[in-house]
PDB file of N, CA and C in Angstrom:
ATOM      1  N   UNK A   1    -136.204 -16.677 -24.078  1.00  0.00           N
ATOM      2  CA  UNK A   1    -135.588 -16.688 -25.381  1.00  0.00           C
ATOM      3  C   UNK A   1    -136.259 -15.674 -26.303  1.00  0.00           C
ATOM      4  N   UNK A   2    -137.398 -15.523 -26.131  1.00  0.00           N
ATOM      5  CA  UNK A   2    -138.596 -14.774 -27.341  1.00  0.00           C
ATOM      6  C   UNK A   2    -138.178 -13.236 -27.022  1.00  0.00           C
ATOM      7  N   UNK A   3    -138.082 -13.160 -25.745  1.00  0.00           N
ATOM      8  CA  UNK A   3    -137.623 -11.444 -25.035  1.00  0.00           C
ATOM      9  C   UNK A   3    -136.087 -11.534 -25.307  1.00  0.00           C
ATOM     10  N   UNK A   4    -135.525 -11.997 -25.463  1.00  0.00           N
ATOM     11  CA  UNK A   4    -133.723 -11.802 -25.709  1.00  0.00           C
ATOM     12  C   UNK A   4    -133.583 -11.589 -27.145  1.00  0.00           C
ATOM     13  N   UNK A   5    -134.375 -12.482 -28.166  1.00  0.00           N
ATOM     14  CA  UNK A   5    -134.709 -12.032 -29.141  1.00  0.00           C
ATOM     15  C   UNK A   5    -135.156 -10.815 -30.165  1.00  0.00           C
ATOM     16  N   UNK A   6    -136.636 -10.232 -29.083  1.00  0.00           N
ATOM     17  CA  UNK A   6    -136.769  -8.705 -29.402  1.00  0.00           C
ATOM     18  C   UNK A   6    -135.742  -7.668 -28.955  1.00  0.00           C
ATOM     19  N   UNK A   7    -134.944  -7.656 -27.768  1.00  0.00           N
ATOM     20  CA  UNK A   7    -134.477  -6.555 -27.425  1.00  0.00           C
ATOM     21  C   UNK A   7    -132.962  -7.116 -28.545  1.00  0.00           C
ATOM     22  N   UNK A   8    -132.595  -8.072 -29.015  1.00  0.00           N
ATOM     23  CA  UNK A   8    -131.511  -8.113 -30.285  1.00  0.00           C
ATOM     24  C   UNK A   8    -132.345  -7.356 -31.289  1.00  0.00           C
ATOM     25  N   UNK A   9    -132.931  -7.370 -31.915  1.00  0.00           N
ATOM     26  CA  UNK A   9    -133.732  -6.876 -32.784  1.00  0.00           C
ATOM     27  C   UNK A   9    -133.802  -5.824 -32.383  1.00  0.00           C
ATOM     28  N   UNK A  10    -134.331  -4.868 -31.556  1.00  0.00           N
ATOM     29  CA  UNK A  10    -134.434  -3.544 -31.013  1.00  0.00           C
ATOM     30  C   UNK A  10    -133.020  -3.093 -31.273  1.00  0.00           C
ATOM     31  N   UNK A  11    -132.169  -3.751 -30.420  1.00  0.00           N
ATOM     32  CA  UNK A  11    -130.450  -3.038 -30.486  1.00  0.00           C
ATOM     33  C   UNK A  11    -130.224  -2.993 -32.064  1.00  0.00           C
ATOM     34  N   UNK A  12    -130.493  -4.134 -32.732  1.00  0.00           N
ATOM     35  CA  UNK A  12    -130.227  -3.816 -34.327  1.00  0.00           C
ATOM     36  C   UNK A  12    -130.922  -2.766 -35.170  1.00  0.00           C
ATOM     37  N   UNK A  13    -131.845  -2.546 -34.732  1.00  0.00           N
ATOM     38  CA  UNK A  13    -132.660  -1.498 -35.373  1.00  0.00           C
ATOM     39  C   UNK A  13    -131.976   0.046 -34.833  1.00  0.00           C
ATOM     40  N   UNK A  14    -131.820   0.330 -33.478  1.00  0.00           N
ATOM     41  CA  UNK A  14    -131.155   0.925 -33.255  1.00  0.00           C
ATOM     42  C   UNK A  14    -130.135   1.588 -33.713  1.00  0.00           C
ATOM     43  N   UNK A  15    -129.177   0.386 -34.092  1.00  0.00           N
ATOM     44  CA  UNK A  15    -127.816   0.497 -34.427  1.00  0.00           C
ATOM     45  C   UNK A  15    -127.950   1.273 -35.945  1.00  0.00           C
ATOM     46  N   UNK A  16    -128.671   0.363 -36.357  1.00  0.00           N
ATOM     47  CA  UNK A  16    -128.743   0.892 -37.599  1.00  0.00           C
ATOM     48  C   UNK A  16    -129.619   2.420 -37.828  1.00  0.00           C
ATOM     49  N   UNK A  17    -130.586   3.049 -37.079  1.00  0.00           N
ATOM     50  CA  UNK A  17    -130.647   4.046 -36.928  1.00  0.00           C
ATOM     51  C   UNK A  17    -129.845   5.337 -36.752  1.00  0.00           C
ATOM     52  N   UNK A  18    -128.903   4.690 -35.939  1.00  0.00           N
ATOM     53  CA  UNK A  18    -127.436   5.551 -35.460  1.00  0.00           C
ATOM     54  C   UNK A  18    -126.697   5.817 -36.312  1.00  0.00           C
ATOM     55  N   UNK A  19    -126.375   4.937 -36.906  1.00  0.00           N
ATOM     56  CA  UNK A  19    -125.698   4.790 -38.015  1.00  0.00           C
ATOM     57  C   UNK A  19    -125.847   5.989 -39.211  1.00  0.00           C
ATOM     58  N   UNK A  20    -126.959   5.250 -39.400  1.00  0.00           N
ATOM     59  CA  UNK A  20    -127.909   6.522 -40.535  1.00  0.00           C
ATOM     60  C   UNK A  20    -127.771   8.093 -39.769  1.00  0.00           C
ATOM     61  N   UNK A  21    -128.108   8.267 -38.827  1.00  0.00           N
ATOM     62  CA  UNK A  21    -127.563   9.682 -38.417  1.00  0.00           C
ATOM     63  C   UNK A  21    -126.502  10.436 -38.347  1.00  0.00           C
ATOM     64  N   UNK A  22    -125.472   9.493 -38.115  1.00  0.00           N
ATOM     65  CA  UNK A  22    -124.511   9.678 -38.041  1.00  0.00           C
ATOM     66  C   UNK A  22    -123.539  10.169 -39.504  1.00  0.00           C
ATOM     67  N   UNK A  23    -124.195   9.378 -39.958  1.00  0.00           N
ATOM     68  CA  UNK A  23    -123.517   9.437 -41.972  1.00  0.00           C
ATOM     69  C   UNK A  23    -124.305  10.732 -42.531  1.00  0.00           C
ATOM     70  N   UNK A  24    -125.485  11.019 -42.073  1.00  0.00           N
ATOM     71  CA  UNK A  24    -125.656  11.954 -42.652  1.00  0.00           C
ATOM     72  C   UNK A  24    -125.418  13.305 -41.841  1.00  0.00           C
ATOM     73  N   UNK A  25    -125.158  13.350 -40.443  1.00  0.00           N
ATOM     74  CA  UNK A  25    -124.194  14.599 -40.152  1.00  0.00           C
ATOM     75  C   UNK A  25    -122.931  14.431 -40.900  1.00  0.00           C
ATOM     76  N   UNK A  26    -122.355  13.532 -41.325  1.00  0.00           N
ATOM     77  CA  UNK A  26    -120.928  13.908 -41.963  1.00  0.00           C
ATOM     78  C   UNK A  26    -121.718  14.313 -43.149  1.00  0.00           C
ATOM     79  N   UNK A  27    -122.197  13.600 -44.136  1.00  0.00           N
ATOM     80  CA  UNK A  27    -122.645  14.385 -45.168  1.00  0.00           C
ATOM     81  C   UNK A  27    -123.067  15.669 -45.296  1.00  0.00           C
ATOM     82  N   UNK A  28    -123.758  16.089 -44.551  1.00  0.00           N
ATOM     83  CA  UNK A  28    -124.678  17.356 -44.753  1.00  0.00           C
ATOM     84  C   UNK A  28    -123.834  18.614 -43.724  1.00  0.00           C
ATOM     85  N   UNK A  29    -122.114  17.794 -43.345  1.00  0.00           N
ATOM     86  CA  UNK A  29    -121.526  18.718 -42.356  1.00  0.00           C
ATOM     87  C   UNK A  29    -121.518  20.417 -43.464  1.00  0.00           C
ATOM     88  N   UNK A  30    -121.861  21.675 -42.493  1.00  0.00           N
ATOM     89  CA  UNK A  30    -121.825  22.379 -43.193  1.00  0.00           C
ATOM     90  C   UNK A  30    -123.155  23.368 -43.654  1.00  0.00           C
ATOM     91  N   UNK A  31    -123.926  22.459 -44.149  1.00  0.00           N
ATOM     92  CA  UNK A  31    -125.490  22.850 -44.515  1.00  0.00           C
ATOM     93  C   UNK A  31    -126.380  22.468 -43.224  1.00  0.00           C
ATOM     94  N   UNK A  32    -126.382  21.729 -42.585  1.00  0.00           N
ATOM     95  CA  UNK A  32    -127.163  22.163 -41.448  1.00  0.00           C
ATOM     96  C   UNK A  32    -126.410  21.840 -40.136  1.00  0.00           C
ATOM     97  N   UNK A  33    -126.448  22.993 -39.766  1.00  0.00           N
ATOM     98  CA  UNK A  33    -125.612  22.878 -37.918  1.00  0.00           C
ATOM     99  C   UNK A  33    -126.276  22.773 -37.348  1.00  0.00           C
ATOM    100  N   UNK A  34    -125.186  21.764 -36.767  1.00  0.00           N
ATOM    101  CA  UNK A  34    -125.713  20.661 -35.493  1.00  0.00           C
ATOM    102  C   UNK A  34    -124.739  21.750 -33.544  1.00  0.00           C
ATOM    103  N   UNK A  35    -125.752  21.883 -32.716  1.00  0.00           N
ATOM    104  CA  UNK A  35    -125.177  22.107 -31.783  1.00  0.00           C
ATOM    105  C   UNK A  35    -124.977  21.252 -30.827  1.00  0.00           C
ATOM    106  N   UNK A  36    -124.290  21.885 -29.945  1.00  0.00           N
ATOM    107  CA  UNK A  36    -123.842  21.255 -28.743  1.00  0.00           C
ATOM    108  C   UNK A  36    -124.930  21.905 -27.560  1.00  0.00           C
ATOM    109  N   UNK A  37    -124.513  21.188 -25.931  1.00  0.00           N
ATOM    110  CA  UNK A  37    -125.722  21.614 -25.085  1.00  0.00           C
ATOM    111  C   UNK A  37    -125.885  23.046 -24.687  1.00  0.00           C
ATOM    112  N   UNK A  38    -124.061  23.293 -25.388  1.00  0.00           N
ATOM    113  CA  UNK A  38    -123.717  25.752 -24.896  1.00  0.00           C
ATOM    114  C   UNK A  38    -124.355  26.213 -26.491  1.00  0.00           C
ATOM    115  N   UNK A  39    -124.742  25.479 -27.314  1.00  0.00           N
ATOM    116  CA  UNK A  39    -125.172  26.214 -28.820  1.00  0.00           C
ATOM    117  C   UNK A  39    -124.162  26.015 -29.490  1.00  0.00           C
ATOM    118  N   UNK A  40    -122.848  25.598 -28.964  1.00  0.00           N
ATOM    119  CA  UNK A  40    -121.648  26.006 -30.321  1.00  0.00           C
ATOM    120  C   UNK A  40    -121.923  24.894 -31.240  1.00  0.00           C
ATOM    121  N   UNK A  41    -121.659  25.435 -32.102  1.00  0.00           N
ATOM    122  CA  UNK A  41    -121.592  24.587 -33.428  1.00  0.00           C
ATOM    123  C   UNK A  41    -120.966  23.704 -33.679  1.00  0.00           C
ATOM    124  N   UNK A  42    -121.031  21.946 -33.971  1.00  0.00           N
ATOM    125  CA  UNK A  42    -120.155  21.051 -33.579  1.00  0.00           C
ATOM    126  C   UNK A  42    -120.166  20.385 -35.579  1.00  0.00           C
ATOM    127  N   UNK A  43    -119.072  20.832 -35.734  1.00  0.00           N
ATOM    128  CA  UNK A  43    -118.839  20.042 -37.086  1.00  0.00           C
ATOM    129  C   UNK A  43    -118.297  18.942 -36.778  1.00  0.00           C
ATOM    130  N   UNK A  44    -118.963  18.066 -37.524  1.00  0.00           N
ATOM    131  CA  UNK A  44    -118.787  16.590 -37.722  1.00  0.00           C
ATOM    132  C   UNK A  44    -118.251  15.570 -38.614  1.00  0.00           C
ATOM    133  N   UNK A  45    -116.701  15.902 -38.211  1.00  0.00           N
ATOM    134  CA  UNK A  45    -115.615  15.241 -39.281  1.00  0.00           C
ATOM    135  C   UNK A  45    -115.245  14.064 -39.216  1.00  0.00           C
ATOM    136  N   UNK A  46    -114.760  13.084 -39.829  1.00  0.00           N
ATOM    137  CA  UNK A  46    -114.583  11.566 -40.052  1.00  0.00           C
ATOM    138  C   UNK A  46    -113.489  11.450 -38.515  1.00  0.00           C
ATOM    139  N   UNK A  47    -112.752  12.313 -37.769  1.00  0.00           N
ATOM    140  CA  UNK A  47    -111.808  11.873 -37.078  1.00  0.00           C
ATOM    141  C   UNK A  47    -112.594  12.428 -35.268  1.00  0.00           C
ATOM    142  N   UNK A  48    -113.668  13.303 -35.718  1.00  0.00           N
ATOM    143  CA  UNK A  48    -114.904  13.640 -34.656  1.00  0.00           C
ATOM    144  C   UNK A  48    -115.293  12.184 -34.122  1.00  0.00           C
ATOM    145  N   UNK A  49    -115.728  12.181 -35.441  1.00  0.00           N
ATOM    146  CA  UNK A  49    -117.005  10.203 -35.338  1.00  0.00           C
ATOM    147  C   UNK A  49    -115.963   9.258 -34.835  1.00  0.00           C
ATOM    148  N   UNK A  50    -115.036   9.126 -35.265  1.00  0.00           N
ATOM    149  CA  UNK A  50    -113.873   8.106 -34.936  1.00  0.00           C
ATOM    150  C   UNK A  50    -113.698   8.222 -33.328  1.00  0.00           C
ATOM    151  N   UNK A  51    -113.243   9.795 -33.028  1.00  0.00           N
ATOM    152  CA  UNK A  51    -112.976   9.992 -31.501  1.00  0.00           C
ATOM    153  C   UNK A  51    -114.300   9.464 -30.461  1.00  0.00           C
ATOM    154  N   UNK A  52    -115.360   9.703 -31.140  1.00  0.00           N
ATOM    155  CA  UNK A  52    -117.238   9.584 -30.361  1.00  0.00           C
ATOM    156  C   UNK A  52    -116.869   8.175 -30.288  1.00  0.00           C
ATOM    157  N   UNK A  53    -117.193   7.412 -31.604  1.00  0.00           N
ATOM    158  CA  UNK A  53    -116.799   5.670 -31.471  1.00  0.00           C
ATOM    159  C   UNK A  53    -115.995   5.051 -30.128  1.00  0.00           C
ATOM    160  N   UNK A  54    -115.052   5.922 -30.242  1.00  0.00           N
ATOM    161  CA  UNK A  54    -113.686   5.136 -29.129  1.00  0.00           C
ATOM    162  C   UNK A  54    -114.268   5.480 -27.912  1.00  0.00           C
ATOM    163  N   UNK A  55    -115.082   6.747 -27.386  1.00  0.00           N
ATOM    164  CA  UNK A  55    -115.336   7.464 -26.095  1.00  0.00           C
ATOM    165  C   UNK A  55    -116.854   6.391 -25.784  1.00  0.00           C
ATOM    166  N   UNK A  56    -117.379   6.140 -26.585  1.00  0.00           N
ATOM    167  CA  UNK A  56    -118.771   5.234 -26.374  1.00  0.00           C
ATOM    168  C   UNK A  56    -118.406   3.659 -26.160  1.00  0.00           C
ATOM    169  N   UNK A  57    -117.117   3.129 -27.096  1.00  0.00           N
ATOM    170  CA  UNK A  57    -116.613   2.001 -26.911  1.00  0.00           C
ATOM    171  C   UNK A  57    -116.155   1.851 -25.495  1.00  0.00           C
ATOM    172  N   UNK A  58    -115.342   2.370 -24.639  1.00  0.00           N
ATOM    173  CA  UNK A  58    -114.553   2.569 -23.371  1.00  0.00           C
ATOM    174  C   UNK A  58    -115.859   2.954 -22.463  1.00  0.00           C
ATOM    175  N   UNK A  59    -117.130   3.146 -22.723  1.00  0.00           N
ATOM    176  CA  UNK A  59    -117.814   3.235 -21.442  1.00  0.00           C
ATOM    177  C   UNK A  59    -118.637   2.340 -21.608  1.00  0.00           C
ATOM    178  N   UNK A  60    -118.772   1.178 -23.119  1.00  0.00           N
ATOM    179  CA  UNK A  60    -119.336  -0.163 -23.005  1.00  0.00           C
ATOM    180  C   UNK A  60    -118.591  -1.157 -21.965  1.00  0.00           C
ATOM    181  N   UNK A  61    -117.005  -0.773 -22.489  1.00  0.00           N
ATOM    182  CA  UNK A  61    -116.325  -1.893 -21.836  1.00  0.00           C
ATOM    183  C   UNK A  61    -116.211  -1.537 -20.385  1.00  0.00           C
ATOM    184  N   UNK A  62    -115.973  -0.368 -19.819  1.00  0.00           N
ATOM    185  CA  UNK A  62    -116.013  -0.105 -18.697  1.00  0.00           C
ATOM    186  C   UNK A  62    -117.401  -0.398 -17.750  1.00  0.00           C
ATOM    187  N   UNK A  63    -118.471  -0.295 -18.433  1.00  0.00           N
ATOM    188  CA  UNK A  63    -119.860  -1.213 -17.892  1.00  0.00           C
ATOM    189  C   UNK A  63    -120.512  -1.009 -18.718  1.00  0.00           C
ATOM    190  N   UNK A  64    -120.143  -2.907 -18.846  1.00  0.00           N
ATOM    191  CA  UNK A  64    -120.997  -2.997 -19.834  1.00  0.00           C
ATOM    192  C   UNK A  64    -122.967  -3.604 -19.885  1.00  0.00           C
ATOM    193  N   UNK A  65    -123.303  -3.230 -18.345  1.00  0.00           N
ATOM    194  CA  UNK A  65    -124.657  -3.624 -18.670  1.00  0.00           C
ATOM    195  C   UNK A  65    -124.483  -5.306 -18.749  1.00  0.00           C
ATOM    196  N   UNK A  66    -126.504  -4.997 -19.628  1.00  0.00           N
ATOM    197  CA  UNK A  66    -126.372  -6.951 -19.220  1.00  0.00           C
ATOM    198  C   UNK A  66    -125.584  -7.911 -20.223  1.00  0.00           C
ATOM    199  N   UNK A  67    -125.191  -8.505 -19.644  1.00  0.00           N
ATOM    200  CA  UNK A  67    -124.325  -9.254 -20.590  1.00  0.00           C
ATOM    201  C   UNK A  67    -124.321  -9.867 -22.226  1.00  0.00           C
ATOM    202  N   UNK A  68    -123.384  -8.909 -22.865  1.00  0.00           N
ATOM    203  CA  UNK A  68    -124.268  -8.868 -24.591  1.00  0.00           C
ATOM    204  C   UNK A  68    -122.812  -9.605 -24.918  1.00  0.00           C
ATOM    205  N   UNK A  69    -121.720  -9.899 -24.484  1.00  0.00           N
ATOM    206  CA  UNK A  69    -120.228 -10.399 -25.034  1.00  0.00           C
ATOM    207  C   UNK A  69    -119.357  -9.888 -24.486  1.00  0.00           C
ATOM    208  N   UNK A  70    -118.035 -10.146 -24.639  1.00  0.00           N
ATOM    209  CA  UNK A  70    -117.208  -9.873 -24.824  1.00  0.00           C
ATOM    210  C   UNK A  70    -116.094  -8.286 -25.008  1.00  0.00           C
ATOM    211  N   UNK A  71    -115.202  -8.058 -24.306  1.00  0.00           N
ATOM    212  CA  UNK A  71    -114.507  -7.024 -24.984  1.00  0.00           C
ATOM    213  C   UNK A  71    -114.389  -6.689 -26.326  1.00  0.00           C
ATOM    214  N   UNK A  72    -114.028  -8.206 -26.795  1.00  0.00           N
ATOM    215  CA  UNK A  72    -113.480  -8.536 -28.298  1.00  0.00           C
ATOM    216  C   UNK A  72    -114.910  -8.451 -29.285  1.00  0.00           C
ATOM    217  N   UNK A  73    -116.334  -8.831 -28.740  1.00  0.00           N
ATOM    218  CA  UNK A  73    -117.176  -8.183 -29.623  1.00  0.00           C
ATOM    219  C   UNK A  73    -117.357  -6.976 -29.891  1.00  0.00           C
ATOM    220  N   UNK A  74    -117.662  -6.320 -28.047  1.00  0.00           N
ATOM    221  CA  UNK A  74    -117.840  -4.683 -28.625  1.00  0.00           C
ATOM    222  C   UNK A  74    -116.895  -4.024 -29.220  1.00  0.00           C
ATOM    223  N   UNK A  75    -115.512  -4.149 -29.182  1.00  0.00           N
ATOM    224  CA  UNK A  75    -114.732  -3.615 -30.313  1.00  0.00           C
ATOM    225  C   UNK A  75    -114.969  -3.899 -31.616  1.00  0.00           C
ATOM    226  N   UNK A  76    -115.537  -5.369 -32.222  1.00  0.00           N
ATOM    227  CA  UNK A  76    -115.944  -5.506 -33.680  1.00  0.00           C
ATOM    228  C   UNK A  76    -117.018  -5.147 -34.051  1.00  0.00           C
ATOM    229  N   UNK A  77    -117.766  -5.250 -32.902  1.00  0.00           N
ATOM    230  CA  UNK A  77    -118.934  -4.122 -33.072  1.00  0.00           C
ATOM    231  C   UNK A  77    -118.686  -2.846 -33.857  1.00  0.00           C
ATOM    232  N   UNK A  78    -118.103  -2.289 -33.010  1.00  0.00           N
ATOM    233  CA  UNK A  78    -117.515  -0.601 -33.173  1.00  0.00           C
ATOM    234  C   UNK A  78    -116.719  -0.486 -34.533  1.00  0.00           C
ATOM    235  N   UNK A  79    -115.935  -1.560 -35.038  1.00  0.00           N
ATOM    236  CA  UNK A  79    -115.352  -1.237 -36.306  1.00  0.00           C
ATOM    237  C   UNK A  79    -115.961  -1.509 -37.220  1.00  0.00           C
ATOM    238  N   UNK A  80    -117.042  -2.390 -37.271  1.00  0.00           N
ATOM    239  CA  UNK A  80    -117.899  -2.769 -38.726  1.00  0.00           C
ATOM    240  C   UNK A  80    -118.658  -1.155 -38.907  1.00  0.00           C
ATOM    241  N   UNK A  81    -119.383  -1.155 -37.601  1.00  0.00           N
ATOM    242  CA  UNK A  81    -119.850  -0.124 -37.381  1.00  0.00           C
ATOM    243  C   UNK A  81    -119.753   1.679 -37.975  1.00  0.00           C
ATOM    244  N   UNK A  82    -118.311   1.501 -37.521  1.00  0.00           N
ATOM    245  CA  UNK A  82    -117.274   2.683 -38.088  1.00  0.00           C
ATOM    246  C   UNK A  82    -117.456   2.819 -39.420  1.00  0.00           C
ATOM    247  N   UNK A  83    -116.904   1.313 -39.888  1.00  0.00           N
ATOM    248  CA  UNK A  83    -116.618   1.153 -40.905  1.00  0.00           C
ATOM    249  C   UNK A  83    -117.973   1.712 -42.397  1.00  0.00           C
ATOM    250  N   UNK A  84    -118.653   0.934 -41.669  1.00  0.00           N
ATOM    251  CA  UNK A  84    -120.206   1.045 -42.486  1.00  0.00           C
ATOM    252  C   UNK A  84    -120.638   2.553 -42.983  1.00  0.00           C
ATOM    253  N   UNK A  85    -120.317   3.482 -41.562  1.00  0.00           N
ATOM    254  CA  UNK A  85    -120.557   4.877 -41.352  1.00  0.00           C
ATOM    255  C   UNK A  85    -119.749   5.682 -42.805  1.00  0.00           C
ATOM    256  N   UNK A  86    -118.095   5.320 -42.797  1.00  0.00           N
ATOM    257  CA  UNK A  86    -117.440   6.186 -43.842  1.00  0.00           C
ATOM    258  C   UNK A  86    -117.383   5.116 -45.165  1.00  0.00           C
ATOM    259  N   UNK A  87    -117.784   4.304 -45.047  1.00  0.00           N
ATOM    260  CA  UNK A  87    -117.895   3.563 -46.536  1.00  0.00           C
ATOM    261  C   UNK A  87    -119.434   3.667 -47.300  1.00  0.00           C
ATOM    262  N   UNK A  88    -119.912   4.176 -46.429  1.00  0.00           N
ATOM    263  CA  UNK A  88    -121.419   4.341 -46.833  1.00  0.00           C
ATOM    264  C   UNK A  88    -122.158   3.337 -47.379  1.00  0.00           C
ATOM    265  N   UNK A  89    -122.113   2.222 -46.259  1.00  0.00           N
ATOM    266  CA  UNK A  89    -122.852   0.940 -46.376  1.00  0.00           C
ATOM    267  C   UNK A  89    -123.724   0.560 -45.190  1.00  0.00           C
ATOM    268  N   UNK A  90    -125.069   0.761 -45.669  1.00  0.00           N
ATOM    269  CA  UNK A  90    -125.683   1.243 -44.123  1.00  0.00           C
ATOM    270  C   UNK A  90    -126.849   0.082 -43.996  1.00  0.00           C
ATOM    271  N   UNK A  91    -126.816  -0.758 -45.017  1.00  0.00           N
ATOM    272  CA  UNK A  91    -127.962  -1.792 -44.585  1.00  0.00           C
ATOM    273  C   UNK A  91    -126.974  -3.307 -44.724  1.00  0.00           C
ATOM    274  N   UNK A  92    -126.698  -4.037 -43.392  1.00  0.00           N
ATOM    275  CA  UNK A  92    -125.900  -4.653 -42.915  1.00  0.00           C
ATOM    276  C   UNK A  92    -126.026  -6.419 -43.484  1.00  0.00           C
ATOM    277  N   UNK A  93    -127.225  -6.183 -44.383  1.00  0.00           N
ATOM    278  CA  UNK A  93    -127.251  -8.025 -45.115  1.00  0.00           C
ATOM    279  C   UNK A  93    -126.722  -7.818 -45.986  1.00  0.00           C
TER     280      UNK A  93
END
């Protein structure tokens, strides 16, 4: 229970790390470029992050590792998530 505990806590910290990165490549799209693994320059637009979300969602559900829920979580996962990113609400209490 005490170890299922930390690694929730780890994934939340995580998440919320991601998060924060993520909001501020959309913010700062422009002033500092971000590349890809050939160098090109990957601007990072609200319908970019949206497409990344859905491509990361579909390889949770497709394997999903050790058992954290449901289809129906990791999709609400992914939309609070989303959501948090373009509403710019990034600390989740």
């Amino acid at each position: 229970m005490a170890r299922e505990r930390v690694c929730y806590m780890e994934d939340l910290a995580t998440d919320r790390i991601y998060r924060l990165m993520i909001a501020q490549r959309l913010r700062h799209n422009g002033h500092v470029p971000v590349t890809d693994e050939a160098g090109k320059i990957v601007v990072h637009t609200p319908e970019l992050v949206s497409r990344l979300f859905d491509e990361e969602l579909e390889k949770l559900i497709t394997n999903p590792g050790r058992d954290l829920g449901t289809e129906e979580t990791f999709r609400e996962a992914r939309r609070i998530s989303e959501a948090m990113v373009f509403n710019g609400e990034f600390d989740p209490i």
